[in-house]
N, C-alpha and C. Protein backbone atom coordinates (compact mmCIF):
# COMPACT_ATOMS: atom_id res chain seq x y z
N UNK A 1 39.43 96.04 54.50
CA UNK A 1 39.77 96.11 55.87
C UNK A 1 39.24 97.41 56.44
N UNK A 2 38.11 97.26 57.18
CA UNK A 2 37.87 98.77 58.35
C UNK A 2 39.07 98.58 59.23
N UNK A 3 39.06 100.05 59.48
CA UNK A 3 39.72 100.88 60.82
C UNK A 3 39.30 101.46 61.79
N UNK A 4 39.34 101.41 62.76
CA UNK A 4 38.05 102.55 63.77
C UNK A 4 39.03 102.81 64.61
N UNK A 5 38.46 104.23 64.88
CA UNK A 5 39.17 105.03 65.75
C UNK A 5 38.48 104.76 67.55
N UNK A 6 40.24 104.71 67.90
CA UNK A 6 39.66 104.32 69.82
C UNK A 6 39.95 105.49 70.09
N UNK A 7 39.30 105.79 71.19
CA UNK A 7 39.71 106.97 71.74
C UNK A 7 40.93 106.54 72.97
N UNK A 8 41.81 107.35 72.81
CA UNK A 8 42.92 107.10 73.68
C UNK A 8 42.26 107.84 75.44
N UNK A 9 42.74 106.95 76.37
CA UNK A 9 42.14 107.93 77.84
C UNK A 9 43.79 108.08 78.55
N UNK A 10 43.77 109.19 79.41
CA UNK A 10 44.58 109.36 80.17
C UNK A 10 44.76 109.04 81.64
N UNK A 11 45.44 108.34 82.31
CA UNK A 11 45.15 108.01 83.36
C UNK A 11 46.41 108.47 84.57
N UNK A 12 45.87 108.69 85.73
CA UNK A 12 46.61 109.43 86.80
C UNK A 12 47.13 108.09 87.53
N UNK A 13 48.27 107.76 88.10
CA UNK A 13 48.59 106.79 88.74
C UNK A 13 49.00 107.25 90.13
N UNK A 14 48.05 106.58 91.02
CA UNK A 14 48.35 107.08 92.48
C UNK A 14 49.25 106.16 93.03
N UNK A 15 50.64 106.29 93.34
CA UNK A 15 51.16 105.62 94.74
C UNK A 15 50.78 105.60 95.65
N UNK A 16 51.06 104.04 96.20
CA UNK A 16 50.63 103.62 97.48
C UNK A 16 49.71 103.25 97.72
N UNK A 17 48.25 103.21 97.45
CA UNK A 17 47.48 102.83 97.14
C UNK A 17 47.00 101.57 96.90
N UNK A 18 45.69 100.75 97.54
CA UNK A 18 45.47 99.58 97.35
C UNK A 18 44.73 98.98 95.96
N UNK A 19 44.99 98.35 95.55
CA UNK A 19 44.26 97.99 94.35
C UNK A 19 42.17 98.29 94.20
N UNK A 20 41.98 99.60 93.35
CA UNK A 20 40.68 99.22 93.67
C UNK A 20 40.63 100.44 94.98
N UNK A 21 41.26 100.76 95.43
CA UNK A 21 40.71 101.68 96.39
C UNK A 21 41.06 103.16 95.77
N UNK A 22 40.65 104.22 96.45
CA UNK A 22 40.51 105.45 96.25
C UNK A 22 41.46 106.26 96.65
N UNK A 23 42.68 107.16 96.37
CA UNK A 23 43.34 107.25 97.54
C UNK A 23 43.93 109.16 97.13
N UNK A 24 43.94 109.99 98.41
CA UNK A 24 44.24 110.88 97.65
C UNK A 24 45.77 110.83 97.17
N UNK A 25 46.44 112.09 96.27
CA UNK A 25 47.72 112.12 95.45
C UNK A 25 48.75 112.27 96.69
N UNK A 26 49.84 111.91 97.08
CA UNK A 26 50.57 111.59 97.71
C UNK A 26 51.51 113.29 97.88
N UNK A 27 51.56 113.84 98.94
CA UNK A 27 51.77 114.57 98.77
C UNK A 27 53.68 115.22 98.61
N UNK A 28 54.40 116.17 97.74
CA UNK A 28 55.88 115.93 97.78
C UNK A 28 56.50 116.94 99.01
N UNK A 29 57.72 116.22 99.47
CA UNK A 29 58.44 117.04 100.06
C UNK A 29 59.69 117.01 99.53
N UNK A 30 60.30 117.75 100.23
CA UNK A 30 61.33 118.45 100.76
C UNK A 30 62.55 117.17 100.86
N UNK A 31 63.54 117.37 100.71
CA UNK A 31 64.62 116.36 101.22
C UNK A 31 65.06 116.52 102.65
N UNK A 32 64.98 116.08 103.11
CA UNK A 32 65.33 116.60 104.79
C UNK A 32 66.91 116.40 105.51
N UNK A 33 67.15 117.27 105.51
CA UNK A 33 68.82 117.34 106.26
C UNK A 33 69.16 116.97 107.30
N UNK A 34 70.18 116.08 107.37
CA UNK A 34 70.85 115.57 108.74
C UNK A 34 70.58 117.16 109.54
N UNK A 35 70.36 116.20 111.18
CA UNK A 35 70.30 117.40 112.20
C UNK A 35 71.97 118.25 112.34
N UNK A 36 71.52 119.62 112.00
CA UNK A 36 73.04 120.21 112.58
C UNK A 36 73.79 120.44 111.49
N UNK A 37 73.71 120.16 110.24
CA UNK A 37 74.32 120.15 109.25
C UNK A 37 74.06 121.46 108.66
N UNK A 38 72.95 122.75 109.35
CA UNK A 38 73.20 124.05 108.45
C UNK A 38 73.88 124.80 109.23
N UNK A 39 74.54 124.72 110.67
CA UNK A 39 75.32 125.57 110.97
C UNK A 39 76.81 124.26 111.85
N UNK A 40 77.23 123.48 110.92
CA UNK A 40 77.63 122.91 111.03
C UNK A 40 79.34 123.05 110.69
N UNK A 41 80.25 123.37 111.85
CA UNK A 41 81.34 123.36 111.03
C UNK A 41 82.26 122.81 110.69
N UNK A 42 83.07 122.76 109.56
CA UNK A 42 83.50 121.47 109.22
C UNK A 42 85.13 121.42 109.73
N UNK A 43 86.00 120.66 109.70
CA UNK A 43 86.86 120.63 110.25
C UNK A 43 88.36 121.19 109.56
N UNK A 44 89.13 121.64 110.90
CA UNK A 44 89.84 122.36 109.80
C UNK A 44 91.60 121.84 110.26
N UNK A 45 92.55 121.48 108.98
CA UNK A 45 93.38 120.62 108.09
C UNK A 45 94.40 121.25 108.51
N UNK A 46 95.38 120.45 108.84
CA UNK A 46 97.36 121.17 108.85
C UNK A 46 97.78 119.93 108.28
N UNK A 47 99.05 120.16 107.10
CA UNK A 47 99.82 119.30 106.99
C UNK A 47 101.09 119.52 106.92
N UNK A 48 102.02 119.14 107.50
CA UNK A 48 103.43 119.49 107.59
C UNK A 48 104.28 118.39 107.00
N UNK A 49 105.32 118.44 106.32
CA UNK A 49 106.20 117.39 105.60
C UNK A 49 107.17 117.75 106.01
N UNK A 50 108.89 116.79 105.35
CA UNK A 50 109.47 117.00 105.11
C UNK A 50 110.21 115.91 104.30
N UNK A 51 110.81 116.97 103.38
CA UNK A 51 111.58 115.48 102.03
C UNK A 51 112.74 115.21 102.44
N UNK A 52 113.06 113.61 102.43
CA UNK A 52 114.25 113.45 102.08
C UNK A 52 114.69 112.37 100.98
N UNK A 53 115.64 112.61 100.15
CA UNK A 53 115.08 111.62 98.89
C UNK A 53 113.73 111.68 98.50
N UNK A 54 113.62 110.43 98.25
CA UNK A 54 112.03 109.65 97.41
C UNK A 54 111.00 109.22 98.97
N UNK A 55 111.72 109.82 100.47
CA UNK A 55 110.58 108.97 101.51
C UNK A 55 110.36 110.62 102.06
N UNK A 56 108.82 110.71 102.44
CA UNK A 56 108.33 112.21 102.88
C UNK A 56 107.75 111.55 104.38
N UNK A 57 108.02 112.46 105.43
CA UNK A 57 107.73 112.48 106.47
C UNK A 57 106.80 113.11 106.94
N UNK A 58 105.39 113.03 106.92
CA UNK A 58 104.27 113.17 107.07
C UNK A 58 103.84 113.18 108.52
N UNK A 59 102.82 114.29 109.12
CA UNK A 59 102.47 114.68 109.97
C UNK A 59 100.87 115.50 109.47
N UNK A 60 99.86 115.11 109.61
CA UNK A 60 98.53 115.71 109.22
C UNK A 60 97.52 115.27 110.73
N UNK A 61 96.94 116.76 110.85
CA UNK A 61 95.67 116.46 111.77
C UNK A 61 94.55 117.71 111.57
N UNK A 62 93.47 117.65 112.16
CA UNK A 62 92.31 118.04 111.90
C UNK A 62 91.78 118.17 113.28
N UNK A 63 91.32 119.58 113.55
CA UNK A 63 90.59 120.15 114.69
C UNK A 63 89.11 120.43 113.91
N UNK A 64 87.95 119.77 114.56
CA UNK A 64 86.82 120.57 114.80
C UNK A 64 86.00 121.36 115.65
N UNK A 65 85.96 122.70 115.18
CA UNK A 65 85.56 123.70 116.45
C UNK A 65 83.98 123.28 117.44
N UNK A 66 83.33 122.61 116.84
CA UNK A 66 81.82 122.37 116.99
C UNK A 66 81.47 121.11 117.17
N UNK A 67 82.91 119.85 117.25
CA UNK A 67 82.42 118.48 117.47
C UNK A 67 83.54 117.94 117.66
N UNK A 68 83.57 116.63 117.06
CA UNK A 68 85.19 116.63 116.71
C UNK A 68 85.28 115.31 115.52
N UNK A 69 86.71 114.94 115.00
CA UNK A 69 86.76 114.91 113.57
C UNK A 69 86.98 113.38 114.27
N UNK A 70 86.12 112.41 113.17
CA UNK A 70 85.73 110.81 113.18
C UNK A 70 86.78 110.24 112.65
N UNK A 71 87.65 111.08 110.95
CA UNK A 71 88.32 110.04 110.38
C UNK A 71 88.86 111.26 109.12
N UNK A 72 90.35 110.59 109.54
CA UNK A 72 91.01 111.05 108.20
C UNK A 72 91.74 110.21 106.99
N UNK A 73 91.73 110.66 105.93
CA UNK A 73 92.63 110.04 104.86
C UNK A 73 93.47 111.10 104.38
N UNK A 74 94.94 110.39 104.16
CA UNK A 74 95.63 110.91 103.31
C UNK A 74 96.17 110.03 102.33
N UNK A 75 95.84 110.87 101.37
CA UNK A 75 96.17 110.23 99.38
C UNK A 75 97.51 110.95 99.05
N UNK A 76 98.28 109.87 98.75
CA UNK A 76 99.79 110.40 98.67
C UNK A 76 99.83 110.39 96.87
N UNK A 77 99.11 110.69 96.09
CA UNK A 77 99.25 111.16 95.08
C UNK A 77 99.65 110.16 94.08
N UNK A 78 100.00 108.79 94.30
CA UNK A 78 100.59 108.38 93.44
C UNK A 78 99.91 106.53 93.96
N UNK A 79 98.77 106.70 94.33
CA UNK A 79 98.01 105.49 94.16
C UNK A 79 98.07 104.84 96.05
N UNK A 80 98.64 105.27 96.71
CA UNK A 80 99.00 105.19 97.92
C UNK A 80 98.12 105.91 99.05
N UNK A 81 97.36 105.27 100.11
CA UNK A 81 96.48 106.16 101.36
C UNK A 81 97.12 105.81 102.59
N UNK A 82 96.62 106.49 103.85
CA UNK A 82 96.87 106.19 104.58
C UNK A 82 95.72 106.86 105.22
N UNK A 83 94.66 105.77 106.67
CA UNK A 83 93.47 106.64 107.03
C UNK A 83 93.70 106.53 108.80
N UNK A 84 92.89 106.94 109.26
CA UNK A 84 92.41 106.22 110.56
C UNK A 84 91.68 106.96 111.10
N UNK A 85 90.92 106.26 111.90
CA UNK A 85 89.61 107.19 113.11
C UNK A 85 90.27 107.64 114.34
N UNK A 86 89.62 108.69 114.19
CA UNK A 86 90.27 110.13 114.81
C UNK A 86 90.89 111.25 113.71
N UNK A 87 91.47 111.94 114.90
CA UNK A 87 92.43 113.49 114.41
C UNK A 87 93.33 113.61 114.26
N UNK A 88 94.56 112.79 113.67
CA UNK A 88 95.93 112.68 113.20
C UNK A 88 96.35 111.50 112.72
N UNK A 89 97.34 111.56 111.73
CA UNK A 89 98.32 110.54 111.00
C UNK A 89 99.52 111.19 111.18
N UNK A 90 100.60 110.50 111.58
CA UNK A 90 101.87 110.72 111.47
C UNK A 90 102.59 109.83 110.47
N UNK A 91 103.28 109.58 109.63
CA UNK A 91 103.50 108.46 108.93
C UNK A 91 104.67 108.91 107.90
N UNK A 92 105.24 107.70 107.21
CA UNK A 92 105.88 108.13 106.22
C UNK A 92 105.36 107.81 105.17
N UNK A 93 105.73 107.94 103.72
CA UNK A 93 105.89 107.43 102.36
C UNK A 93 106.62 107.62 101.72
N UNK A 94 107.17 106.43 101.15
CA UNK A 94 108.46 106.74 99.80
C UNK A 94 107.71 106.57 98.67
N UNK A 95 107.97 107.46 97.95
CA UNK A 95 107.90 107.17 96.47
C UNK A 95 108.73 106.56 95.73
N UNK A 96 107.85 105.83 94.44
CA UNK A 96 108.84 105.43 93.49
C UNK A 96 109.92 105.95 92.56
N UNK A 97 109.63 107.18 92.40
CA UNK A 97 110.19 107.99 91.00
C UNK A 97 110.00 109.47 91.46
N UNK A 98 111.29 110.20 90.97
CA UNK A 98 111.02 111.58 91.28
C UNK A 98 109.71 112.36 89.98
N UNK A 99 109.14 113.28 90.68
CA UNK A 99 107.72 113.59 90.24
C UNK A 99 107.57 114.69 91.01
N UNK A 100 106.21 115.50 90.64
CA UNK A 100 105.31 115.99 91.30
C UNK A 100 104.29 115.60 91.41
N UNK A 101 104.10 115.45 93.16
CA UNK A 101 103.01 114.66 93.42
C UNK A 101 101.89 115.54 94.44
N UNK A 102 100.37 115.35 94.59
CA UNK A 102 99.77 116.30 95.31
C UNK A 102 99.12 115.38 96.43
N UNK A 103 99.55 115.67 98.03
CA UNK A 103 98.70 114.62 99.23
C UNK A 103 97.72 115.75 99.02
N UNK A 104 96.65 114.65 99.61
CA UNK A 104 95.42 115.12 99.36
C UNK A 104 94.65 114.74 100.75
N UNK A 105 94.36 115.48 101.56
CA UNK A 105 94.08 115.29 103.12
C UNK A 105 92.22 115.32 103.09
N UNK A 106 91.57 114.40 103.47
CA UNK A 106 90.25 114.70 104.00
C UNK A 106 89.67 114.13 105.31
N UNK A 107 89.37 114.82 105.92
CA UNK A 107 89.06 114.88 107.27
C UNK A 107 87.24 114.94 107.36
N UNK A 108 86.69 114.03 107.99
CA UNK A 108 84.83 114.02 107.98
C UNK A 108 84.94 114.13 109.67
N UNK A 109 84.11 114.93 109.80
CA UNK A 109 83.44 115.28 111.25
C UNK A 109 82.33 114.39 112.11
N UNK A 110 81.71 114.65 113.17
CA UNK A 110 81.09 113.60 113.94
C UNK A 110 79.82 113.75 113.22
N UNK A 111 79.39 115.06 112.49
CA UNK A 111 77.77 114.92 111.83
C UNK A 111 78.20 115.25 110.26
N UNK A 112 78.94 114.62 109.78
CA UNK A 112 79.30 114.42 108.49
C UNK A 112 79.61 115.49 107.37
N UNK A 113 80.31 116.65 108.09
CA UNK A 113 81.21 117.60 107.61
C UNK A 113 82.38 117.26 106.66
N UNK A 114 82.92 117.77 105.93
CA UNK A 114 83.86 116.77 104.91
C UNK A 114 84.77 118.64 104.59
N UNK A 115 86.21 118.45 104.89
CA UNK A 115 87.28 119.12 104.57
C UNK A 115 88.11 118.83 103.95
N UNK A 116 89.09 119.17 103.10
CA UNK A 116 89.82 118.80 101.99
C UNK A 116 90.90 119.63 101.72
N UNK A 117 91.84 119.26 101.97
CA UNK A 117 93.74 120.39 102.05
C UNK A 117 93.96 119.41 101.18
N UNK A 118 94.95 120.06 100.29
CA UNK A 118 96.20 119.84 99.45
C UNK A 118 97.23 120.27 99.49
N UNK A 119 98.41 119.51 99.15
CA UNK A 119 100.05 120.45 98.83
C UNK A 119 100.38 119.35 97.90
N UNK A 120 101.01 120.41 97.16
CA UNK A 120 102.23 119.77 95.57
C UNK A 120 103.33 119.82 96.67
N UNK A 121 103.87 118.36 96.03
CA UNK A 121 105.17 118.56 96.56
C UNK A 121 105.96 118.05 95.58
N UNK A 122 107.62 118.44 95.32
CA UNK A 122 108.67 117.98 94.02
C UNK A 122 109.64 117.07 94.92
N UNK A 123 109.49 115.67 94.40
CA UNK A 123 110.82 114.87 94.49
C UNK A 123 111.38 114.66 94.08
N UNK A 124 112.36 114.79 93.68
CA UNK A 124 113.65 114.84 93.31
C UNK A 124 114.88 113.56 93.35
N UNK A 125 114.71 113.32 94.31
CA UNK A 125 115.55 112.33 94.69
C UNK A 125 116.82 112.73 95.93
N UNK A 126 116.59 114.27 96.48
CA UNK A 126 117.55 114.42 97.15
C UNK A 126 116.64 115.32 97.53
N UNK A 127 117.23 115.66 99.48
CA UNK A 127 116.42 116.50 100.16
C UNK A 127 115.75 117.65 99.25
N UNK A 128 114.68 118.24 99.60
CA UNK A 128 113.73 119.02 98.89
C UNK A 128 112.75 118.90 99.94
N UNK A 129 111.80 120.61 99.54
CA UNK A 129 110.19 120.56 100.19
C UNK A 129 109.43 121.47 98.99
């Protein structure tokens, strides 16, 4: 059995390019940023509670100095949200079981700013904050 040696070639693959045609190398950029997003500020979070038992009385909103805020969520820590478009939720939630649990507030702006507050809070089962 002979063996012969091929010579291996290297080849450049141009994108975009038509089959058979010539084309120069495509040149790279840059990722390009939403307009407004480098001096962009993001919105800023209050949340106020109060416990009674296992149900918390919730009050959260969001001011933006430079636009204004599209949509908030609040994550009540224990598998539970509450969202809506615009700048405030007022609302309640009871929990199931006394715990420590952390709401978790995020607020996105009109050019896609994203803010994020937390508070631990202990339930108990009887007034507490």
């Amino acid at each position: 059995m002979r063996y012969m040696m091929v010579p291996v070639l290297s080849a450049t693959l141009l994108l975009g390019s038509a089959a058979g045609a010539s084309a120069a190398p495509t040149e790279e950029r840059s990722p390009t940023r939403p307009e407004n997003t480098l001096t962009n500020q993001t919105p800023w979070i209050y949340i106020n509670y109060y416990i009674t038992n296992f149900a918390v009385d919730v009050s959260v909103g969001a001011y933006d100095p430079d636009g204004s805020v599209a949509y908030l969520v609040v994550d009540f820590g224990d598998g539970a949200t509450a969202s809506v478009a615009g700048n405030e939720i007022i609302t309640q939630h009871v929990y199931s079981s006394p715990g420590t649990y952390t709401i978790t507030v995020t607020a996105l702006d009109n050019v896609n700013g994203v803010s994020v507050e937390r508070r631990t809070l202990w339930v108990t089962g009887r007034d507490s904050t």
